[in-house]
N, C-alpha and C. Protein backbone atom coordinates (compact mmCIF):
# COMPACT_ATOMS: atom_id res chain seq x y z
N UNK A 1 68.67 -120.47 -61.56
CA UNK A 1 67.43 -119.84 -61.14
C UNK A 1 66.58 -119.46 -62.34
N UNK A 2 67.17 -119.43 -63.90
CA UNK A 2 66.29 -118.31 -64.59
C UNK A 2 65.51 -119.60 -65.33
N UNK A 3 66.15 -121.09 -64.93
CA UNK A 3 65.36 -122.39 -65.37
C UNK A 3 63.71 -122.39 -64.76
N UNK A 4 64.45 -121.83 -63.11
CA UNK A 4 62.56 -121.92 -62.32
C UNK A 4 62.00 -120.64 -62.95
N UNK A 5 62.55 -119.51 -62.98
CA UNK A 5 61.66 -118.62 -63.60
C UNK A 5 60.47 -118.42 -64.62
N UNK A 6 61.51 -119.13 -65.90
CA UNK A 6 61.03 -119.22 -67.00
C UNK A 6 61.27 -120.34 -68.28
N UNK A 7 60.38 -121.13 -68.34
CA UNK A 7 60.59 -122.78 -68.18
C UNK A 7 61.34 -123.10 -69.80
N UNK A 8 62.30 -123.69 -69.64
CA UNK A 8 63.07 -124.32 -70.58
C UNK A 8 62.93 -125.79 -70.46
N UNK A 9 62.37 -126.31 -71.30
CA UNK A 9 62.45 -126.09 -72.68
C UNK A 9 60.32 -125.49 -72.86
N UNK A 10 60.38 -124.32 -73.80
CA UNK A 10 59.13 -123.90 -73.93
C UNK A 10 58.13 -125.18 -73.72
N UNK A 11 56.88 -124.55 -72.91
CA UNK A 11 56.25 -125.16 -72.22
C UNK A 11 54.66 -124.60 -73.04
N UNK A 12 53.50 -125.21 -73.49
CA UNK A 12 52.55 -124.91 -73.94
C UNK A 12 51.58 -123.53 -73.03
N UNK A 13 51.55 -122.24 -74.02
CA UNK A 13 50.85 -121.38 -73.49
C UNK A 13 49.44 -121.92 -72.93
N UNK A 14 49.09 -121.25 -71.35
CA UNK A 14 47.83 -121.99 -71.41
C UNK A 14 46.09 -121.32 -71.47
N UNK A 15 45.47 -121.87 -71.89
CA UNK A 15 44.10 -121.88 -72.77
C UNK A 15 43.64 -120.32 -72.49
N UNK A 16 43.82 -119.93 -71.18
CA UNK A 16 43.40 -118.72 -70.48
C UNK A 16 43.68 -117.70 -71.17
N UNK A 17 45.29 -117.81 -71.38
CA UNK A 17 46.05 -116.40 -71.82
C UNK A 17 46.15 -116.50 -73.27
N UNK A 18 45.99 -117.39 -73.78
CA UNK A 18 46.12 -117.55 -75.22
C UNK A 18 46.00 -116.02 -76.01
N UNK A 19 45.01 -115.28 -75.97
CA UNK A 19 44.69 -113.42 -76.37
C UNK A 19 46.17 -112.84 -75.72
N UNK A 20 46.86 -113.78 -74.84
CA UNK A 20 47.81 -112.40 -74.44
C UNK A 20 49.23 -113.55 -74.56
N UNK A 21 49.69 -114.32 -75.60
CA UNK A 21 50.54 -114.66 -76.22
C UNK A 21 50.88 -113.31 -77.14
N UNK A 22 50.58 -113.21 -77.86
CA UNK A 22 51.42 -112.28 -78.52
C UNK A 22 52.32 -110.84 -78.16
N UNK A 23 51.95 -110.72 -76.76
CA UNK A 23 53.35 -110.06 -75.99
C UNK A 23 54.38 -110.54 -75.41
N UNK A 24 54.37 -112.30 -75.57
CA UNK A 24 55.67 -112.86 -75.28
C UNK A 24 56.94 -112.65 -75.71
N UNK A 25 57.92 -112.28 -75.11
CA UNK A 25 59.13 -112.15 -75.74
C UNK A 25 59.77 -110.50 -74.81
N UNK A 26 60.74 -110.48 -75.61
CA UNK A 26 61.57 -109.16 -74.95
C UNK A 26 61.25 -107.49 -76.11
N UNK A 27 60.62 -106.44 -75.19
CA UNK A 27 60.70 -105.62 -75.70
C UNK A 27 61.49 -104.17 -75.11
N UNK A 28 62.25 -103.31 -76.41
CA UNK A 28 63.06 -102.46 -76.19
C UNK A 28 62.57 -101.01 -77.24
N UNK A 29 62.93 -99.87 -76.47
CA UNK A 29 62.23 -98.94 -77.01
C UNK A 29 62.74 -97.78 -75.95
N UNK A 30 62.53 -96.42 -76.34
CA UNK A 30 62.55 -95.31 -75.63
C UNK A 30 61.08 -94.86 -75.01
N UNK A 31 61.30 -94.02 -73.95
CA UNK A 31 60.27 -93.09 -73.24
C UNK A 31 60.49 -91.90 -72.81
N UNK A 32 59.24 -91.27 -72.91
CA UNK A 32 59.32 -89.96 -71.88
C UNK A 32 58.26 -89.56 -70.93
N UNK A 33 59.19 -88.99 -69.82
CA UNK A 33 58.32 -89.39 -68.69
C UNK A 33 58.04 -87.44 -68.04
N UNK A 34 56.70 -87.30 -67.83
CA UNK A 34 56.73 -85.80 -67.13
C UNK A 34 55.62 -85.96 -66.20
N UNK A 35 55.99 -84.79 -65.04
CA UNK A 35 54.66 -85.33 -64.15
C UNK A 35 55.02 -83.90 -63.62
N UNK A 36 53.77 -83.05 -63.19
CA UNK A 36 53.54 -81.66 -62.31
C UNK A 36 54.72 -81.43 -61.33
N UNK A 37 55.33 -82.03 -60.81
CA UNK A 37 55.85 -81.90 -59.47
C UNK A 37 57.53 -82.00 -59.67
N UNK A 38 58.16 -82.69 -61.32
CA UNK A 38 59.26 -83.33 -61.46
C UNK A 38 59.41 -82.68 -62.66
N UNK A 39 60.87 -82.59 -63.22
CA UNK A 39 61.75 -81.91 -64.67
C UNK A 39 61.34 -83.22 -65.86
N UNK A 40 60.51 -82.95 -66.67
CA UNK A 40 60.88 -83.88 -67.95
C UNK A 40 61.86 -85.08 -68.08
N UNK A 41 62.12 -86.28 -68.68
CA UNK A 41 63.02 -86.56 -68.76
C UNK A 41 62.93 -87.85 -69.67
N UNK A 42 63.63 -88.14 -70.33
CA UNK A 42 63.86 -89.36 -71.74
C UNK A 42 64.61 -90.77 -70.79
N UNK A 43 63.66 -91.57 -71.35
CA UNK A 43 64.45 -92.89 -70.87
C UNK A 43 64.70 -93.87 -71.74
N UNK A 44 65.45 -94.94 -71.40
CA UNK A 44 65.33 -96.13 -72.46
C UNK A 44 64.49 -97.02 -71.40
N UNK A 45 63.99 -98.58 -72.21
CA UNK A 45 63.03 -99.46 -71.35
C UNK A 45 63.50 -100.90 -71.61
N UNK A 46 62.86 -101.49 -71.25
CA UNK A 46 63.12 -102.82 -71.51
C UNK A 46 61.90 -103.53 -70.09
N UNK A 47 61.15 -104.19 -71.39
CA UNK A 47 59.64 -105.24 -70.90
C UNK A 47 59.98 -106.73 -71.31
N UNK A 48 60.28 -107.41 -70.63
CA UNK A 48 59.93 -108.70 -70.69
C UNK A 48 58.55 -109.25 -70.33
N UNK A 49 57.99 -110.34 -71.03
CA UNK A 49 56.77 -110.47 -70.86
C UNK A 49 57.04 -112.65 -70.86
N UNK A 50 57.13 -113.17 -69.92
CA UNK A 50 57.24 -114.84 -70.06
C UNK A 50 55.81 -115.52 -69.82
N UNK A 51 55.91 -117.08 -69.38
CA UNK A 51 54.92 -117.53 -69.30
C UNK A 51 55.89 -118.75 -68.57
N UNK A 52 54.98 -119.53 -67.50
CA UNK A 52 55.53 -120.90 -67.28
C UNK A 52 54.41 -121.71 -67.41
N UNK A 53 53.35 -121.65 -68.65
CA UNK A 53 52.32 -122.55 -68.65
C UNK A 53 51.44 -123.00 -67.40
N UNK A 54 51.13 -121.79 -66.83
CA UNK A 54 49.93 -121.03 -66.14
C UNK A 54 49.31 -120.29 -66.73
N UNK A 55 47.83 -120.28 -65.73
CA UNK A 55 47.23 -118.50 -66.36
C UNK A 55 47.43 -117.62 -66.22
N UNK A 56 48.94 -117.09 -66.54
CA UNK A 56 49.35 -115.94 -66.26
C UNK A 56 50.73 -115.99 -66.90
N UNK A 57 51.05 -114.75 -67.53
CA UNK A 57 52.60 -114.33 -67.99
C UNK A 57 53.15 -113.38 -66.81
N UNK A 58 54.50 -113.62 -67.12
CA UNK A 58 55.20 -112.82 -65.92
C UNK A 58 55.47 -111.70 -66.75
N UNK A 59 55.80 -110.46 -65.55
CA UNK A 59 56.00 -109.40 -65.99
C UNK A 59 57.42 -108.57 -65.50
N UNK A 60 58.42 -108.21 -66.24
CA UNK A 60 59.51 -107.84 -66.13
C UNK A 60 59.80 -106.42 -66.91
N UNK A 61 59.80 -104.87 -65.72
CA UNK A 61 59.91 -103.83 -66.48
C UNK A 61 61.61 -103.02 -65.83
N UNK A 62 62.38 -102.65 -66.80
CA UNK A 62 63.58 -102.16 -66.29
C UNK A 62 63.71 -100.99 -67.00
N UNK A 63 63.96 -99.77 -66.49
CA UNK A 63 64.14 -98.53 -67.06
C UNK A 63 65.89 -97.87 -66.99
N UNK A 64 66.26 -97.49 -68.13
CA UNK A 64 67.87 -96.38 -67.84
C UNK A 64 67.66 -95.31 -67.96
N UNK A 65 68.53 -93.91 -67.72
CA UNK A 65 68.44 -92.64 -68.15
C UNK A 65 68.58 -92.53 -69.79
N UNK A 66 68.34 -92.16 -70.27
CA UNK A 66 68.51 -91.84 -71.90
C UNK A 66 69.81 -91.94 -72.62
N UNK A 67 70.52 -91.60 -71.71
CA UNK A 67 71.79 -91.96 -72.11
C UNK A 67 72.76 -93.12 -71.67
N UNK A 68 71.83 -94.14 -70.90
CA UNK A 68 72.23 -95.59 -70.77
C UNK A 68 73.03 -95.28 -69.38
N UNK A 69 73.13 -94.39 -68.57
CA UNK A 69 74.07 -94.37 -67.99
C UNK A 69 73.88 -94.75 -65.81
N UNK A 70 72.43 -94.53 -65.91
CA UNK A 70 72.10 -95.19 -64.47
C UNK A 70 70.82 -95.88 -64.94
N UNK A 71 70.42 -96.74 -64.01
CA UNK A 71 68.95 -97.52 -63.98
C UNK A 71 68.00 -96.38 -63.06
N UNK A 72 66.85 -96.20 -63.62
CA UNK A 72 65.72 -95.26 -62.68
C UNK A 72 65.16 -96.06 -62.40
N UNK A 73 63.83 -97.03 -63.19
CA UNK A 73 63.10 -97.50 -62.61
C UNK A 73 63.03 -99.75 -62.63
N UNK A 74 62.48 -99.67 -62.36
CA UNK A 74 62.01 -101.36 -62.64
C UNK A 74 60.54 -101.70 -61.62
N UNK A 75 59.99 -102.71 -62.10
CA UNK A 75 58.88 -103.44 -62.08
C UNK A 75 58.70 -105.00 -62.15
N UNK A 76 58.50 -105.33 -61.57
CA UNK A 76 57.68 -106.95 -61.57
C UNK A 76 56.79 -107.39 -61.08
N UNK A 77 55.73 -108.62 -61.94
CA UNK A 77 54.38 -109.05 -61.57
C UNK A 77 54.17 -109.84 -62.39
N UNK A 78 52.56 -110.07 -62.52
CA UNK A 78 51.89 -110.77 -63.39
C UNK A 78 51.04 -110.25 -63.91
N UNK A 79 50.47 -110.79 -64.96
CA UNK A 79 49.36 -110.26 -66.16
C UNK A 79 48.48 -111.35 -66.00
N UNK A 80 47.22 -111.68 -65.73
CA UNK A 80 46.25 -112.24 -65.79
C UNK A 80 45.09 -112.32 -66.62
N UNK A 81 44.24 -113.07 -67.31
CA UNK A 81 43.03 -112.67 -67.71
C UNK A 81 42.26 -113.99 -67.77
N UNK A 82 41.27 -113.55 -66.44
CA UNK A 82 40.23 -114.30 -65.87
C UNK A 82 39.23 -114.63 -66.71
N UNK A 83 38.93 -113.65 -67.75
CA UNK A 83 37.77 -113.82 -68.56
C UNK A 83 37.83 -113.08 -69.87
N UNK A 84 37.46 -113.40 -70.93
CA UNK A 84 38.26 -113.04 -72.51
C UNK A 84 38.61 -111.73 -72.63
N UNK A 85 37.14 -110.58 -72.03
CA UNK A 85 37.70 -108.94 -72.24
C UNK A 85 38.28 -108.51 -71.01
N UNK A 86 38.62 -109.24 -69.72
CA UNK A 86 39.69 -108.80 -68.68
C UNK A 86 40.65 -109.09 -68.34
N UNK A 87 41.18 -108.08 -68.15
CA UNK A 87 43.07 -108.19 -67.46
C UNK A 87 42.87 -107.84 -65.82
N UNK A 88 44.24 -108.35 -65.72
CA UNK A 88 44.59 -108.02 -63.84
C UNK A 88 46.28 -107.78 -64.22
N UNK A 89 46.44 -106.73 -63.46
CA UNK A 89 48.22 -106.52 -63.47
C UNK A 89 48.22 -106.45 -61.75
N UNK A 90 49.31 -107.10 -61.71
CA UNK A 90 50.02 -107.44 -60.43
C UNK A 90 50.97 -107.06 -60.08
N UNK A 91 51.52 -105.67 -59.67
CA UNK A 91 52.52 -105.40 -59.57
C UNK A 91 53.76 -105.44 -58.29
N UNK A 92 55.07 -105.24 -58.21
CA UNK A 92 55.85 -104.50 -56.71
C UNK A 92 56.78 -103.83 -57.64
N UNK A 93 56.56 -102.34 -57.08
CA UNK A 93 58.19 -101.50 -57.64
C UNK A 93 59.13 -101.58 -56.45
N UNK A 94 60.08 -101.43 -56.58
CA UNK A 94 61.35 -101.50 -55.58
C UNK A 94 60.75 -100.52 -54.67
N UNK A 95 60.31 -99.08 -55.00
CA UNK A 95 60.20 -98.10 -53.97
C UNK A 95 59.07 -97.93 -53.23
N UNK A 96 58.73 -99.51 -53.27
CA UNK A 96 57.76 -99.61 -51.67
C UNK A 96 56.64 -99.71 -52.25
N UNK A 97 56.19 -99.76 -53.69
CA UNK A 97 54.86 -99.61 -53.90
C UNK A 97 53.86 -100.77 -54.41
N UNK A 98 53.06 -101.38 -54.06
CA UNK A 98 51.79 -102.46 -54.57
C UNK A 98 51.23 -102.18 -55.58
N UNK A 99 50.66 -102.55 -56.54
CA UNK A 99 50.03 -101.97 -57.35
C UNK A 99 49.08 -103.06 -57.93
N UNK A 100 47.73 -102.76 -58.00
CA UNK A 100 46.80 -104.11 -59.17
C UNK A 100 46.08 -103.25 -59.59
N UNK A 101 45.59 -103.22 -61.03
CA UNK A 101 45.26 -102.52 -61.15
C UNK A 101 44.22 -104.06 -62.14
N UNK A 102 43.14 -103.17 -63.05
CA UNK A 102 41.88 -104.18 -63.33
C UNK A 102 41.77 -103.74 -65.14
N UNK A 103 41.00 -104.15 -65.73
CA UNK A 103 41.05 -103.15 -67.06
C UNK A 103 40.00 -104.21 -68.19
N UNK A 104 40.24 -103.56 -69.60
CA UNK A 104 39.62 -104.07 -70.11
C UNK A 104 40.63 -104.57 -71.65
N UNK A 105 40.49 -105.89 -72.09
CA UNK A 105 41.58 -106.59 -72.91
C UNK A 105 40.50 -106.56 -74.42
N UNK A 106 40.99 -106.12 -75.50
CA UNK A 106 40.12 -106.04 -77.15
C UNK A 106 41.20 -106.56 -77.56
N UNK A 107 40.96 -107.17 -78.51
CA UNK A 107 41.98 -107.62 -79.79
C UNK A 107 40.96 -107.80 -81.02
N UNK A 108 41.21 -106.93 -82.02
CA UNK A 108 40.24 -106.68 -83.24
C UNK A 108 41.51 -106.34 -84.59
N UNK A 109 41.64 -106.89 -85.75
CA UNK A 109 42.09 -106.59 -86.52
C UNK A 109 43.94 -106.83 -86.15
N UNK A 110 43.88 -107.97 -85.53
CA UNK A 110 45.56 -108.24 -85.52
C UNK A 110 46.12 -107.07 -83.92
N UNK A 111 45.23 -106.38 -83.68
CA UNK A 111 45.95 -105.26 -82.30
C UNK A 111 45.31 -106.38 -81.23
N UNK A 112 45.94 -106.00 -80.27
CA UNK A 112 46.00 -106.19 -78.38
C UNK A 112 45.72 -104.45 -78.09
N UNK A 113 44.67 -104.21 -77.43
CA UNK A 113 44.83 -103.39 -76.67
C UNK A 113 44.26 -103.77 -75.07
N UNK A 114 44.90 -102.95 -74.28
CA UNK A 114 44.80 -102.96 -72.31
C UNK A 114 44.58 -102.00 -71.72
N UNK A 115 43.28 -101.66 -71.16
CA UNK A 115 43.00 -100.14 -70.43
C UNK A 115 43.45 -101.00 -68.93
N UNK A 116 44.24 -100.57 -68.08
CA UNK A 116 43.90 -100.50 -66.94
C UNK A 116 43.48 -99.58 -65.80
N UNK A 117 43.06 -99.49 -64.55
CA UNK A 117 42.77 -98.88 -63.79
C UNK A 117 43.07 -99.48 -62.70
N UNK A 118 43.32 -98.44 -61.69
CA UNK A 118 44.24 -99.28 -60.44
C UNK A 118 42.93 -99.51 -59.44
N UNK A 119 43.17 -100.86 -58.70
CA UNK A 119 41.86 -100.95 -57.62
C UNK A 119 42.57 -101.17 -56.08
N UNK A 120 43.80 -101.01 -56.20
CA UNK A 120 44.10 -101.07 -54.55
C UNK A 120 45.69 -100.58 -55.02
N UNK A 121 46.09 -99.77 -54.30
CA UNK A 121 47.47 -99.37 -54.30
C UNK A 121 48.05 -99.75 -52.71
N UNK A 122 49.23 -100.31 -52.56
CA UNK A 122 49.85 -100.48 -51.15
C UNK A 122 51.27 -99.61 -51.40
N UNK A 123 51.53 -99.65 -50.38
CA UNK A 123 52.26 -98.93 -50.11
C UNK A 123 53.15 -98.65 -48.30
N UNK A 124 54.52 -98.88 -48.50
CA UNK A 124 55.16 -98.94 -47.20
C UNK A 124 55.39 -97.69 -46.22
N UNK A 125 55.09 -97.73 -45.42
CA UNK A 125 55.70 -96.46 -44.97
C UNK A 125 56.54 -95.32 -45.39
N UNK A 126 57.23 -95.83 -45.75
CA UNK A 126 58.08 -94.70 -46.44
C UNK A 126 58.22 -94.47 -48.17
N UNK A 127 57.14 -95.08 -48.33
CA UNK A 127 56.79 -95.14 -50.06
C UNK A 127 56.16 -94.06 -50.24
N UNK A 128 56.56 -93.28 -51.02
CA UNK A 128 55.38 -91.76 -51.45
C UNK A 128 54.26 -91.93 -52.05
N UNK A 129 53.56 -90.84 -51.65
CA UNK A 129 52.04 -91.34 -51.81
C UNK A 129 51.52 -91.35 -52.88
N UNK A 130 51.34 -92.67 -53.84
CA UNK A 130 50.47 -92.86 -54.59
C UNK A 130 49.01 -93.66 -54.53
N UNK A 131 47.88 -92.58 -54.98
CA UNK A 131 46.64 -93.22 -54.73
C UNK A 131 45.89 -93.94 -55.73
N UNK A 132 46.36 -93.21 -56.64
CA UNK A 132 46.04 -94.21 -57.88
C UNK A 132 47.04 -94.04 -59.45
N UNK A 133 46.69 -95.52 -59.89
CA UNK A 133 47.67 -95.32 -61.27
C UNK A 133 46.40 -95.49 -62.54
N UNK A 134 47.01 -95.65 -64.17
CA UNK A 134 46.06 -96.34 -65.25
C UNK A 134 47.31 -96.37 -66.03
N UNK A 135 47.06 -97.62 -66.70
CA UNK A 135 48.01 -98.07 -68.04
C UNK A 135 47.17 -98.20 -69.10
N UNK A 136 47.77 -97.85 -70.04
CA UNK A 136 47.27 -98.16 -71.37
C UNK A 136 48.21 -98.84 -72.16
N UNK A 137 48.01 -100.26 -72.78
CA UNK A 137 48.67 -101.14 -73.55
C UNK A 137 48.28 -101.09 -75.14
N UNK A 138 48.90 -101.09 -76.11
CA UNK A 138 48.59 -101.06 -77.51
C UNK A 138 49.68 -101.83 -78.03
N UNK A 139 49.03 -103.18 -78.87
CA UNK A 139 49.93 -103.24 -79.16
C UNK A 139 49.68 -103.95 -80.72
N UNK A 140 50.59 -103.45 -82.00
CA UNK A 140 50.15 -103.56 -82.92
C UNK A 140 51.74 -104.11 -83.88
N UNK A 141 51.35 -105.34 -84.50
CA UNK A 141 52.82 -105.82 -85.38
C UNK A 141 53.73 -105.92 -83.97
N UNK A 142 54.97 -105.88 -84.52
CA UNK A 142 56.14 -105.90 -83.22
C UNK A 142 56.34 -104.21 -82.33
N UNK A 143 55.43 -103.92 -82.54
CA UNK A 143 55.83 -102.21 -81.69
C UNK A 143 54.63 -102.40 -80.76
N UNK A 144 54.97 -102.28 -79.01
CA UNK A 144 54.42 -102.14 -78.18
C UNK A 144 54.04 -100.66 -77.59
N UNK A 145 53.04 -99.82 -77.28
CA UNK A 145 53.17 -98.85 -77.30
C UNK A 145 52.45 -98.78 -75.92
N UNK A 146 52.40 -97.34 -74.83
CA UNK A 146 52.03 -97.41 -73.39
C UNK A 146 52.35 -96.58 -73.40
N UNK A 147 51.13 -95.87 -72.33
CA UNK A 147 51.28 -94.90 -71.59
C UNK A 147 50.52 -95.07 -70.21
N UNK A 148 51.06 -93.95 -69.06
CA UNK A 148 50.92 -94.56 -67.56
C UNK A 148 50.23 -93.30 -67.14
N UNK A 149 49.33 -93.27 -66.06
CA UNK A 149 48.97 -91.83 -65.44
C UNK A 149 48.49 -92.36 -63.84
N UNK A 150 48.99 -91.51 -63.37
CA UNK A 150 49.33 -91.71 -61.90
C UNK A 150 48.89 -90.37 -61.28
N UNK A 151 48.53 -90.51 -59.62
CA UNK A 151 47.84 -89.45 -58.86
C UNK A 151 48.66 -89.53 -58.22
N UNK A 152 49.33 -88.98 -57.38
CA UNK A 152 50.71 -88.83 -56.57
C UNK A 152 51.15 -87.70 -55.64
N UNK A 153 51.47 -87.72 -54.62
CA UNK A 153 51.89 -86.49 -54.06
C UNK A 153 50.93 -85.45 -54.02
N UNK A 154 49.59 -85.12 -53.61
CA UNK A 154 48.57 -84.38 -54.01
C UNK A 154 48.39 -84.11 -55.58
N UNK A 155 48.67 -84.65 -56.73
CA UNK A 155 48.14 -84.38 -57.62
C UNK A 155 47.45 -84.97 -58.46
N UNK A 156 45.92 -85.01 -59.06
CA UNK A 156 45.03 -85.38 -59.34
C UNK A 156 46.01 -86.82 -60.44
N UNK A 157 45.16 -87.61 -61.23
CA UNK A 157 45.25 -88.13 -62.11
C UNK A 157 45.67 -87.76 -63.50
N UNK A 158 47.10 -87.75 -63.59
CA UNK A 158 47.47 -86.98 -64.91
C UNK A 158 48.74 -87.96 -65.35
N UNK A 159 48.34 -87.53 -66.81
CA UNK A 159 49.70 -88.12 -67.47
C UNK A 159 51.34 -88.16 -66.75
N UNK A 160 51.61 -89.28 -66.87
CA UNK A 160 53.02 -89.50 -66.71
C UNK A 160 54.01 -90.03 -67.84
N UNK A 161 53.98 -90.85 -67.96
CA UNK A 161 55.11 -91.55 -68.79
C UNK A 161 54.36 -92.16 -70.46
N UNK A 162 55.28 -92.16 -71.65
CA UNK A 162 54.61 -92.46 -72.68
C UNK A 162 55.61 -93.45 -73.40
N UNK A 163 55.69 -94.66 -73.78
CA UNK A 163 57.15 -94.95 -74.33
C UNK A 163 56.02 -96.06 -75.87
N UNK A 164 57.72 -96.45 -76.76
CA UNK A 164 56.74 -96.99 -77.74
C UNK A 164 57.99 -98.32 -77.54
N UNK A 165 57.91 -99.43 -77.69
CA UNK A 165 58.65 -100.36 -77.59
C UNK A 165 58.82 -101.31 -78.46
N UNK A 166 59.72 -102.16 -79.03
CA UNK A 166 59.47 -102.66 -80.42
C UNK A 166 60.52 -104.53 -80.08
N UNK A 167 59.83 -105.44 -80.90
CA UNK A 167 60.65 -106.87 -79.81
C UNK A 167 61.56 -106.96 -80.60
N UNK A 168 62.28 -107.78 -79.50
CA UNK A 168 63.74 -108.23 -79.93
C UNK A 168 63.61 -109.85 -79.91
N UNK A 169 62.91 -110.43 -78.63
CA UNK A 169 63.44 -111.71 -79.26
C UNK A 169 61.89 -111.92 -78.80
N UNK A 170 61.50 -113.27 -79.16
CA UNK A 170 60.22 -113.53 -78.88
C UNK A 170 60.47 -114.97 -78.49
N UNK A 171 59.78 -115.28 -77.65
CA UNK A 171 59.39 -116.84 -76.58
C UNK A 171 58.24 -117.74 -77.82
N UNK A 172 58.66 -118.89 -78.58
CA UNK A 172 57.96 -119.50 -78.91
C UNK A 172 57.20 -120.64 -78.23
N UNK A 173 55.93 -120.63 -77.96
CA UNK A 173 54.91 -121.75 -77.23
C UNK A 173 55.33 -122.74 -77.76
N UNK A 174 55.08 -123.95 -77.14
CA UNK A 174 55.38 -124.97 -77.43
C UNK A 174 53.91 -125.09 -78.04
């Protein structure tokens, strides 16, 4: 299966995403995550970022407790960019939630940076209520850096999670 996923033997990045090659590969790093309603708490991460020579890289996010010892969160989607200064993130978290959010893509002086803003959140019945999210992507040399802010459970738009991430292996384009 991880042949259909993510194409072996490397397959040419294509023309679209070319600005968002340089997050290919596997990144690992710590976070910390606080939000009004919940206790503080340190995590480890792990972002995969592929491509199968479409306009679009896949997106692979897996979170542990700090001390490696349960999984909290994970994520998967796609990263898009329709037009040179825009992104689209495509998301599903396990706990019921949709997420796309829209933003704006710079790369000046060797950095990637990614504002996003969320434009439709779904959500299942029994998914807690989030109305809106924003990501922020930075990313500079091999250290990926992000932070997330989310409206949730009656509370306005505020910081959540901050992590800095640094690669381990990287996907060479054909």
């Amino acid at each position: 299966m991880s042949a259909v996923v993510e194409s072996s033997p490397p397959v040419p990045v294509h023309p679209d995403i070319a600005a968002l090659a340089p997050l290919l590969g596997t990144w690992r790093g710590a976070g910390h995550g606080e939000y009004p309603t919940i206790d503080s708490f340190d995590y480890l991460e792990e972002v995969r970022f592929g491509h199968l020579g479409r306009p679009f890289l896949t997106y692979r996010q897996r979170t542990r407790a700090a001390d490696g010892s349960r999984p909290m969160h994970a994520e998967t989607g796609y990263l898009r960019c329709p037009r040179p200064d825009h992104v689209e993130l495509v998301l599903a978290h396990p706990t019921g939630i949709t997420e796309i959010c829209e933003g704006s893509l710079s790369v000046a002086d060797g950095e990637l940076r990614m504002e996003f803003s969320s434009t439709t959140i779904g959500r299942t019945s029994t998914a807690k209520l989030v109305t809106a999210l924003g990501r922020s992507f930075h990313l500079h040399g091999d250290t990926l850096d992000y932070t997330l802010r989310m409206a949730a459970v009656g509370e306005p738009l505020t910081h959540h999670l901050a992590a800095s991430l640094h690669r381990v292996a990287e996907l060479r384009p054909a």
